[in-house]
Each structure stands twice: as C-alpha cells, then as structure tokens.
N, C-alpha and C. Protein backbone atom coordinates (compact mmCIF):
# COMPACT_ATOMS: atom_id res chain seq x y z
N UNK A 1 -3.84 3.09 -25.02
CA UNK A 1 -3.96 1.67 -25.25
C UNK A 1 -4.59 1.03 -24.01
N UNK A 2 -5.39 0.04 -24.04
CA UNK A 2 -6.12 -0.75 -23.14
C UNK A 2 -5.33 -2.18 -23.24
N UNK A 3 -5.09 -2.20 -21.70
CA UNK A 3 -4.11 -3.58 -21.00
C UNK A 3 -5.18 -3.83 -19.92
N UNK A 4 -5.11 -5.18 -19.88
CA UNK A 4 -6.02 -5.91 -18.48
C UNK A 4 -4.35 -6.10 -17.87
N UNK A 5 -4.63 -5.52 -16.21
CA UNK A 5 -2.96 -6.00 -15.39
C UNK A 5 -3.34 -7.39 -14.69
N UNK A 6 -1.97 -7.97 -14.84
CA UNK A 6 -1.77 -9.41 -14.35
C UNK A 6 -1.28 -9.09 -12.96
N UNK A 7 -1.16 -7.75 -12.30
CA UNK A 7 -0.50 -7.42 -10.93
C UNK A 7 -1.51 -6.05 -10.37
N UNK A 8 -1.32 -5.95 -8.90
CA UNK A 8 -1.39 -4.67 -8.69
C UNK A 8 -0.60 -4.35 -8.68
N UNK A 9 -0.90 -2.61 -9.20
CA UNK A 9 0.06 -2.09 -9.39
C UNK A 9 -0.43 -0.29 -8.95
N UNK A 10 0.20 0.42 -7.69
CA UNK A 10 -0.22 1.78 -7.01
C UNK A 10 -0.58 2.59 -8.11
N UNK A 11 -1.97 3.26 -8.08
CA UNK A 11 -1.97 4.63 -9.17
C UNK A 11 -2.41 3.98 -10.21
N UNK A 12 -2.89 2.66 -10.38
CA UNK A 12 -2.90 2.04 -11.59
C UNK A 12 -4.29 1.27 -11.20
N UNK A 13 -3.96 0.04 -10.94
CA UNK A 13 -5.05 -0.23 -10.72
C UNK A 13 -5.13 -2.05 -9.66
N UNK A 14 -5.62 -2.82 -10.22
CA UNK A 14 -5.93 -3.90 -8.98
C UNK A 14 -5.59 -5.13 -10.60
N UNK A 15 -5.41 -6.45 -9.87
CA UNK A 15 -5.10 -7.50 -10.97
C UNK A 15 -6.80 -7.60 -11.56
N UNK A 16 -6.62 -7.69 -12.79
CA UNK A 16 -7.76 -8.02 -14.02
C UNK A 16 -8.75 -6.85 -14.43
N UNK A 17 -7.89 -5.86 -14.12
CA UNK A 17 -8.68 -4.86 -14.29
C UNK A 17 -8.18 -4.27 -15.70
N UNK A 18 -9.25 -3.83 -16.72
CA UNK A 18 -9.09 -3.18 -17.99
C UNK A 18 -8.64 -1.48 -17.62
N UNK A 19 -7.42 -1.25 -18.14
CA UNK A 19 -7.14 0.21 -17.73
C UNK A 19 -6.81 0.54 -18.95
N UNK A 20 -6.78 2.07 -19.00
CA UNK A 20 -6.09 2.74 -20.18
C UNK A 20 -5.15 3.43 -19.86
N UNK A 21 -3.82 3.31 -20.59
CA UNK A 21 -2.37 3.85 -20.14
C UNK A 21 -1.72 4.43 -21.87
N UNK A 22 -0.92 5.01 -21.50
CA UNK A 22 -0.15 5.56 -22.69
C UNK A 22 0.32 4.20 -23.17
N UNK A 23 0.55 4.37 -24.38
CA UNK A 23 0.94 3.60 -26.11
C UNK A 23 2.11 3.00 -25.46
N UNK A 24 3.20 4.18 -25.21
CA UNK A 24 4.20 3.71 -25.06
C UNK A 24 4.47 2.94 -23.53
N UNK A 25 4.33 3.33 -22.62
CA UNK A 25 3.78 2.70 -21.20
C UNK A 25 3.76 1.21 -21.49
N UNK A 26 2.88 1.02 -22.07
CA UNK A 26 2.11 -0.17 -22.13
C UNK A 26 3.28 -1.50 -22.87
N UNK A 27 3.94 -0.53 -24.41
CA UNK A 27 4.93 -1.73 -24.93
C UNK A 27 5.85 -1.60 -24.69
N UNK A 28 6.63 -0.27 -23.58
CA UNK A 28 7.48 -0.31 -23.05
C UNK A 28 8.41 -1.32 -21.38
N UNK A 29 7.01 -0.95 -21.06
CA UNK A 29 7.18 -1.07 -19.68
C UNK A 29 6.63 -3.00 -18.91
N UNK A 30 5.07 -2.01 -19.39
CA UNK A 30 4.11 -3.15 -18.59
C UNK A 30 4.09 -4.22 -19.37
N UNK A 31 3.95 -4.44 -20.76
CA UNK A 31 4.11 -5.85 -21.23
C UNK A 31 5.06 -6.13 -21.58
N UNK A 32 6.56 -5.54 -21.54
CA UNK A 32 7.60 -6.93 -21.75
C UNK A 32 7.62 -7.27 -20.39
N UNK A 33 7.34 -6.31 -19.29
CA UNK A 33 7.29 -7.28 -17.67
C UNK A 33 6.74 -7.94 -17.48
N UNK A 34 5.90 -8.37 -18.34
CA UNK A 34 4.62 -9.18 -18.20
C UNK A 34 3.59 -8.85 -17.25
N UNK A 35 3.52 -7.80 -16.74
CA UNK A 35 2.42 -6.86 -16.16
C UNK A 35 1.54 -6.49 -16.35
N UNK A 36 1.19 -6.31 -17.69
CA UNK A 36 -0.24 -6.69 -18.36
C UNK A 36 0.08 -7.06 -19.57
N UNK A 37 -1.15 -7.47 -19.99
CA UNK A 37 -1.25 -8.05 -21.98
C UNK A 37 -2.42 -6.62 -22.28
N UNK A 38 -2.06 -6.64 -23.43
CA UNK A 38 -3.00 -6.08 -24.45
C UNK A 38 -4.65 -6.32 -24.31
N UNK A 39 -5.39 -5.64 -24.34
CA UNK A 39 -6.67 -5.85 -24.00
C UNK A 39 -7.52 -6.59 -25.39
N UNK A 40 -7.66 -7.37 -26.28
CA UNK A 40 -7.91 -7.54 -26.95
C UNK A 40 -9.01 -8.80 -26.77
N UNK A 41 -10.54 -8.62 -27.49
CA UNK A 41 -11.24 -9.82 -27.27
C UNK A 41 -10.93 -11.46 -26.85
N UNK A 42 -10.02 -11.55 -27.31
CA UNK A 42 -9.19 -12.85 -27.02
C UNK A 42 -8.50 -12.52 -25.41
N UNK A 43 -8.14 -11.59 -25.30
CA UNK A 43 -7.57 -11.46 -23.91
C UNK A 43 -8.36 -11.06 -22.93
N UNK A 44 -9.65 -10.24 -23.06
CA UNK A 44 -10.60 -10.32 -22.33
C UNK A 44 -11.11 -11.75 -21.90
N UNK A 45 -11.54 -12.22 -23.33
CA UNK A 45 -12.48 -13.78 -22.89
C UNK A 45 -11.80 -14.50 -22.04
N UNK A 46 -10.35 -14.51 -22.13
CA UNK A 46 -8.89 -15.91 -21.59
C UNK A 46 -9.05 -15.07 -19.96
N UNK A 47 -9.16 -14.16 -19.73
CA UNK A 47 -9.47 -13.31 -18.30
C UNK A 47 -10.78 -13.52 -17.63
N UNK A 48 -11.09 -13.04 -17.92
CA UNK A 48 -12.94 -13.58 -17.39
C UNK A 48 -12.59 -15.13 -17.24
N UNK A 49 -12.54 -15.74 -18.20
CA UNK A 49 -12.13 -17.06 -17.43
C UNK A 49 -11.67 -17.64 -16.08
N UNK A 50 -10.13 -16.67 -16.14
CA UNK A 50 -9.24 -16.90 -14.79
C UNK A 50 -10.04 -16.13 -13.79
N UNK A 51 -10.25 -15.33 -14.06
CA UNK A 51 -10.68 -14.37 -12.74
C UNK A 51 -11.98 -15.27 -12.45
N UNK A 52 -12.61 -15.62 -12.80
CA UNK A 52 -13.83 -16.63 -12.06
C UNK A 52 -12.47 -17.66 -11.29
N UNK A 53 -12.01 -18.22 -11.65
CA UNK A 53 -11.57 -19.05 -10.87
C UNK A 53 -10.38 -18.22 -9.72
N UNK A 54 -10.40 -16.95 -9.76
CA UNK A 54 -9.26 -16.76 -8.94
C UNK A 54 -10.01 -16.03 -7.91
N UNK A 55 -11.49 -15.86 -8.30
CA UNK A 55 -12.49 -14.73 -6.75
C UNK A 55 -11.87 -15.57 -5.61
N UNK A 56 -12.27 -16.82 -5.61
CA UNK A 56 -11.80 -17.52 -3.71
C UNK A 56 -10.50 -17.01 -3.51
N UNK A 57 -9.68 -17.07 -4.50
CA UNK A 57 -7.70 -16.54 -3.71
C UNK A 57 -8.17 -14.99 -3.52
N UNK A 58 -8.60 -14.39 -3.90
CA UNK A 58 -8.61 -12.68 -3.84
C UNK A 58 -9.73 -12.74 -2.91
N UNK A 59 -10.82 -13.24 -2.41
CA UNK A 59 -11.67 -13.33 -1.06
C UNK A 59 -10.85 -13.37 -0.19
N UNK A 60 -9.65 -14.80 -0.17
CA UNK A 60 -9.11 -15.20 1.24
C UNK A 60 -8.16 -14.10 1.30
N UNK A 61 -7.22 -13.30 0.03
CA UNK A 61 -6.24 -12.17 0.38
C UNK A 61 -7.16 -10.65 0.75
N UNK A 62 -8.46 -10.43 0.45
CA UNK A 62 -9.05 -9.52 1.29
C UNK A 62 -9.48 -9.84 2.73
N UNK A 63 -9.58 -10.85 3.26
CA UNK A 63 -10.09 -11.37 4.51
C UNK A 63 -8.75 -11.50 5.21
N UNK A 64 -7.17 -11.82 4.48
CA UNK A 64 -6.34 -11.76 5.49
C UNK A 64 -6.29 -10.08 5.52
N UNK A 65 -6.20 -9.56 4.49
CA UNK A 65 -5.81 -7.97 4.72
C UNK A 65 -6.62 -7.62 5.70
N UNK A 66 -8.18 -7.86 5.94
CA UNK A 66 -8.91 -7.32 6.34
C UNK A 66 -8.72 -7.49 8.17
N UNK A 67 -8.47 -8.67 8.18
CA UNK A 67 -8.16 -8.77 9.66
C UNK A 67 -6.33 -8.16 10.37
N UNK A 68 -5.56 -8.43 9.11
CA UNK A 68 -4.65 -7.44 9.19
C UNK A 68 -5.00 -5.45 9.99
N UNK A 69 -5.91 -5.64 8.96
CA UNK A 69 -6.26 -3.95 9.50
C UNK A 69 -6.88 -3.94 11.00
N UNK A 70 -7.50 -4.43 11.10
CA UNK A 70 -8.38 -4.85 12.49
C UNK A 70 -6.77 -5.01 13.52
N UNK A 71 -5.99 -5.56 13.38
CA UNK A 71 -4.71 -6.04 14.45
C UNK A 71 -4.03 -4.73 14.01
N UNK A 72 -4.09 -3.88 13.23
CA UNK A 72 -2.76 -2.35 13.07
C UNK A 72 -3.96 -1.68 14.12
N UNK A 73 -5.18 -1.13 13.63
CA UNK A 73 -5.91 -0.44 14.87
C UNK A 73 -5.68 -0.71 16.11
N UNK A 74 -5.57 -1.57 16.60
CA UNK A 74 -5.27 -1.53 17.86
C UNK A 74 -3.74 -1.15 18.52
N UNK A 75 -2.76 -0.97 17.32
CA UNK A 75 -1.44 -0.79 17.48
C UNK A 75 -1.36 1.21 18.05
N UNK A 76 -0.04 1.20 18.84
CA UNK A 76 -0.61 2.47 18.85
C UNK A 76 1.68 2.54 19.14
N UNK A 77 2.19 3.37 18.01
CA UNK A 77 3.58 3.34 17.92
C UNK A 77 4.23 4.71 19.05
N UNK A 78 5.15 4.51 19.59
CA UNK A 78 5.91 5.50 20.13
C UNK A 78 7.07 5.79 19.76
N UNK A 79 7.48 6.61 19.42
CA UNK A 79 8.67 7.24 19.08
C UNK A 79 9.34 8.22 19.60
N UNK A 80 10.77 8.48 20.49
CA UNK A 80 11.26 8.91 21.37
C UNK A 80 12.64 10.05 20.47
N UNK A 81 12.49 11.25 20.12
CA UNK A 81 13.59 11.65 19.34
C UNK A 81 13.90 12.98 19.62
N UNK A 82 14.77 13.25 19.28
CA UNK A 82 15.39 14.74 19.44
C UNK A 82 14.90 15.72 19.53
N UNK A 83 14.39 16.57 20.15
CA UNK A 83 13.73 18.20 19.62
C UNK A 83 13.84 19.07 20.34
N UNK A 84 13.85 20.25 19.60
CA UNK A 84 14.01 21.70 20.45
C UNK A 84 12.65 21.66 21.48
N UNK A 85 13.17 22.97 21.87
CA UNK A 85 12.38 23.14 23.25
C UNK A 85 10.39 23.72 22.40
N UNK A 86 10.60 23.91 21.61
CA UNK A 86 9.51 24.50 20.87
C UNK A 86 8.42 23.06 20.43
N UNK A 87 9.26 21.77 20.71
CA UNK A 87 8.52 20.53 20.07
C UNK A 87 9.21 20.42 18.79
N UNK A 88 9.93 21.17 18.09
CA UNK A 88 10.31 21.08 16.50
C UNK A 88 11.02 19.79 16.66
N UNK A 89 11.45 18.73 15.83
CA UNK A 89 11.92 17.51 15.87
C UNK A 89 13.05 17.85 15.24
N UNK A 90 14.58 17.41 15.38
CA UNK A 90 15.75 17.53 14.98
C UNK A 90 15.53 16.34 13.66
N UNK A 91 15.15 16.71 12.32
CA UNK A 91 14.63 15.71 11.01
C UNK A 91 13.43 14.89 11.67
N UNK A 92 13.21 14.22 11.03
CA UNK A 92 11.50 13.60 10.70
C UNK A 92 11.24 12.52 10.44
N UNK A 93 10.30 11.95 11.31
CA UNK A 93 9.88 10.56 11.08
C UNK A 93 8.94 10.41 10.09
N UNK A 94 9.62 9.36 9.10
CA UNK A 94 8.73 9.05 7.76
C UNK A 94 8.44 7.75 7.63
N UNK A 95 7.95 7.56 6.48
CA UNK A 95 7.10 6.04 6.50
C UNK A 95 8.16 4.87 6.72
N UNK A 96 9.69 4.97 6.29
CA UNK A 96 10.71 4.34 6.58
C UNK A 96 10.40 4.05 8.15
N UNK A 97 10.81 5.37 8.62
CA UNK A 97 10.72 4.83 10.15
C UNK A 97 9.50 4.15 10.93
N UNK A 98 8.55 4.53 10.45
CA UNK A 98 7.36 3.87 10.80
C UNK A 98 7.42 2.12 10.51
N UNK A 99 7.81 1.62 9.14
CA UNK A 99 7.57 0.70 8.82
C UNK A 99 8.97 0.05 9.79
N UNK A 100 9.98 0.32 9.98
CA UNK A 100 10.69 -0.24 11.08
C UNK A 100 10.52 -0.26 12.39
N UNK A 101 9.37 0.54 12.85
CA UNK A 101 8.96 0.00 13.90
C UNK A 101 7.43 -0.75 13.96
N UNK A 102 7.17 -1.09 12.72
CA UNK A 102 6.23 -2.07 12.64
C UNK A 102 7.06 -3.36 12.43
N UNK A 103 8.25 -3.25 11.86
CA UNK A 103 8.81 -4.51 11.56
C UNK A 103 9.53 -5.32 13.24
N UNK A 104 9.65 -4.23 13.55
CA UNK A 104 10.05 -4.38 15.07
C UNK A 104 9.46 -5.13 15.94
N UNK A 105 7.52 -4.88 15.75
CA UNK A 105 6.55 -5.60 16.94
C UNK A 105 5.84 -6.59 15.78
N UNK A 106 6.55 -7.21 14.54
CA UNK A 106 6.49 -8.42 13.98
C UNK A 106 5.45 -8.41 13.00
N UNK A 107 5.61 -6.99 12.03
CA UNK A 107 4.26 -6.81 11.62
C UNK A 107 5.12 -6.06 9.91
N UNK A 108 4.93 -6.92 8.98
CA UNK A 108 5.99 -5.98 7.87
C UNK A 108 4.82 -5.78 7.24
N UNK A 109 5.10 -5.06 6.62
CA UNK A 109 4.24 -3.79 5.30
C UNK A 109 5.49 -3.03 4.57
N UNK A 110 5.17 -2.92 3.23
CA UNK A 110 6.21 -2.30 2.26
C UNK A 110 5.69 -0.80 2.80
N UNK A 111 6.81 -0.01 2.46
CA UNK A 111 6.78 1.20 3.56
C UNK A 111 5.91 2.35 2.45
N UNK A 112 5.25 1.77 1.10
CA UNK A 112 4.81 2.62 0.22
C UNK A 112 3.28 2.40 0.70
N UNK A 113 3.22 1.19 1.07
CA UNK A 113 1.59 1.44 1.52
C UNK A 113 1.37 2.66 2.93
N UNK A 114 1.91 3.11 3.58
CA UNK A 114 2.36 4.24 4.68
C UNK A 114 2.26 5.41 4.58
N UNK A 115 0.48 5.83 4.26
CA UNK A 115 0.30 7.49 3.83
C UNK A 115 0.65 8.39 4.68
N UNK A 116 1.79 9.15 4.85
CA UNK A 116 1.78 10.18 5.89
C UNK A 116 2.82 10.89 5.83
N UNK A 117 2.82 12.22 5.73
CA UNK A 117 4.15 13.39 5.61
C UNK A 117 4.62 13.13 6.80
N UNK A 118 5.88 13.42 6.52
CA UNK A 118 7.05 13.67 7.43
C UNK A 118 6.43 14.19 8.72
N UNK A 119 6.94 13.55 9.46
CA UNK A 119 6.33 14.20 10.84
C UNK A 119 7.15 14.94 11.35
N UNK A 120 7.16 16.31 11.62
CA UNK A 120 8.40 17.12 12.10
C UNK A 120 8.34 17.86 13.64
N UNK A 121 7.04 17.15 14.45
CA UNK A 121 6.75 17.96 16.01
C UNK A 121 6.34 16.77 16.10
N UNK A 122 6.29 17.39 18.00
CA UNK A 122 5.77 16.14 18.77
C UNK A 122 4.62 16.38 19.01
N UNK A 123 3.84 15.23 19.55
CA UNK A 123 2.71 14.63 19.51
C UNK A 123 1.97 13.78 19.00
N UNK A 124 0.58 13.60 18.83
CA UNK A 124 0.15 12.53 18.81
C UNK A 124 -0.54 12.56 17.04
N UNK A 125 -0.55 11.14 16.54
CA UNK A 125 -0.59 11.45 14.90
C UNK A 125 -1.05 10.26 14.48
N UNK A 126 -2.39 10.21 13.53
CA UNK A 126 -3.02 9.37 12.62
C UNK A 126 -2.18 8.90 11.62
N UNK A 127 -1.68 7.58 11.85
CA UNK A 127 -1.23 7.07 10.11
C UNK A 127 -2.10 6.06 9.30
N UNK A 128 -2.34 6.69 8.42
CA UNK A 128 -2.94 5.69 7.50
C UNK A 128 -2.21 4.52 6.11
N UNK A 129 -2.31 3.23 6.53
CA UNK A 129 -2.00 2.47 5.93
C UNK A 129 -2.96 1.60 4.86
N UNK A 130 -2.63 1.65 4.22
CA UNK A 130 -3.17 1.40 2.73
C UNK A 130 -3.12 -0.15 1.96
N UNK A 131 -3.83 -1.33 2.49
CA UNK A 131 -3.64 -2.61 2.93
C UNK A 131 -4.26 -3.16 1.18
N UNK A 132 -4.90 -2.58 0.84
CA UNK A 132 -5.63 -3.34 -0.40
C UNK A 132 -6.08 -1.77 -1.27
N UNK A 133 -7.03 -2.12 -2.21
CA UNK A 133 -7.52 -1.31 -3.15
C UNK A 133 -8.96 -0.42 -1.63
N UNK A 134 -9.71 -1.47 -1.57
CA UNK A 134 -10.52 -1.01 -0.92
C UNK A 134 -10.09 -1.09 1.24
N UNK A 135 -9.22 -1.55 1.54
CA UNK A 135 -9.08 -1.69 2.87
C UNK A 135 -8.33 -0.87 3.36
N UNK A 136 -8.27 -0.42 4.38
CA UNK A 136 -7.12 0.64 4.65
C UNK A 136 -7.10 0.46 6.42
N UNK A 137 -6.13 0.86 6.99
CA UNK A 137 -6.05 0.88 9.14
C UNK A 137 -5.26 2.16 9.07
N UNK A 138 -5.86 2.41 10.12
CA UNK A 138 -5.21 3.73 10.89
C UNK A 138 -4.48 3.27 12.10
N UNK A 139 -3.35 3.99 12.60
CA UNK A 139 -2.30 3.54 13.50
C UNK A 139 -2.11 4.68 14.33
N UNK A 140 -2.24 5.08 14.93
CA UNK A 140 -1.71 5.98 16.56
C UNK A 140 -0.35 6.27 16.60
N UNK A 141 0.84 7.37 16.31
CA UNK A 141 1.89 7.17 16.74
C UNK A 141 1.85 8.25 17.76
N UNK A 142 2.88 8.17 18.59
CA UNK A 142 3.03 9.12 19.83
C UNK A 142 4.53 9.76 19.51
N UNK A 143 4.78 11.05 19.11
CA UNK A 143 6.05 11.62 19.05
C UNK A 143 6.31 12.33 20.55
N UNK A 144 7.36 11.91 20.86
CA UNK A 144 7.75 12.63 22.68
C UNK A 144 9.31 12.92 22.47
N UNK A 145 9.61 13.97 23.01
CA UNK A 145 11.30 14.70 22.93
C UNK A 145 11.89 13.71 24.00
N UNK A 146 13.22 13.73 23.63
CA UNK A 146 14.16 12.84 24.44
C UNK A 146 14.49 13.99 25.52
C-alpha cells in the first residue's frame, strides 16, 4: 500500500514522501497514528499543496541541522573507564553514553540518531551522527583506561 508520511520516520522515509509499506503496516500502525494517510489522488493533490507551503520551515530545519553539524565537528568527547591491561574495556560505551555526554556540554540528540557499535578498547574513534535525511557530523571520541 502507498502512504505519503506526515512525520519522519528512521528506515522509512522523510515528511511528504510517497512510500510503499505493507497492507497491514499501514492500517495498523501508521494511519490510526496519524503518521501517514493513504496515498490516494485526493491525498496527493491536498500534499503538494502543503508541502509548497512548508519548503521555507524544512529550509530553516535543514540550515539549523546543518550548522548543528558544523558545531558537533568540532566537538571532540573523552571518556575515562575501566580496562584491562590489554586496552579491553570492562563493558562498552554506546550511543547512550555518548548522547550523555553530549547532553552534558549542552548539546541533546535522541541517542538513535548515534551510528556506532559498542566501543569495547581504548582509543581514538569516529562517531557518526545522523542529523537529517541528507546531513550527517562526525565526532572524535577519545577512550583512555582509568
């Protein structure tokens, strides 16, 4: 079945976009949440409508994301934790912990936008954060044994 979404939504897709999802998906889930409508000529035309008028709000929310990403690059996180003598880390820093120490230097992000396996040694490590459909920042963390 074809739904235009009224949200983003991960794995799915961006607001006003025509997707195709399972039958049941669609009258289960996404339209009694009101998450998308039914794709139907009438709901196309009533869309195209809004979405002309909604490009300036979705310009100014790519231009804040965008400078968002620009201020995480320059961030560079340290993290101070347990580990054997080999570097192995006593458990693992994950996007949880990451996003609490972004929340820390005044900077929140839902911890699902936070691509990165478990980090289980020390050293130094690329995270990639996932700001929009098309925007994304990379972040520096530093793992060092206590």
């Amino acid at each position: 079945m074809k739904v235009i979404l009224k949200e983003d939504i991960d794995n799915l897709g961006d607001i006003g976009e025509v997707v195709n999802v399972a039958d049941g998906y669609a009258r289960n889930y996404l339209i009694p949440r009101k998450i998308a409508v039914e794709a139907n000529p009438k709901n196309i035309k009533q869309f195209e409508h809004i979405k002309k008028t909604m490009a300036a709000k979705i310009e100014k929310v790519k231009k804040e994301k965008q400078s968002l990403a620009e201020k995480l690059s320059s961030i560079k996180l340290s993290f101070t934790v347990k580990a054997g003598e080999d570097g192995k880390l006593f458990g693992s820093i994950t996007n949880m912990d990451i996003q609490k120490e972004l929340s820390a230097q005044g900077i929140d992000i839902d911890k699902k936008k936070i691509v990165v396996d478990p980090i289980k040694r020390t050293g130094e490590y690329d995270i990639r954060i996932k700001l929009h459909a098309d925007i994304a920042a990379n972040i520096k963390a530093e793992v060092n044994p206590e």
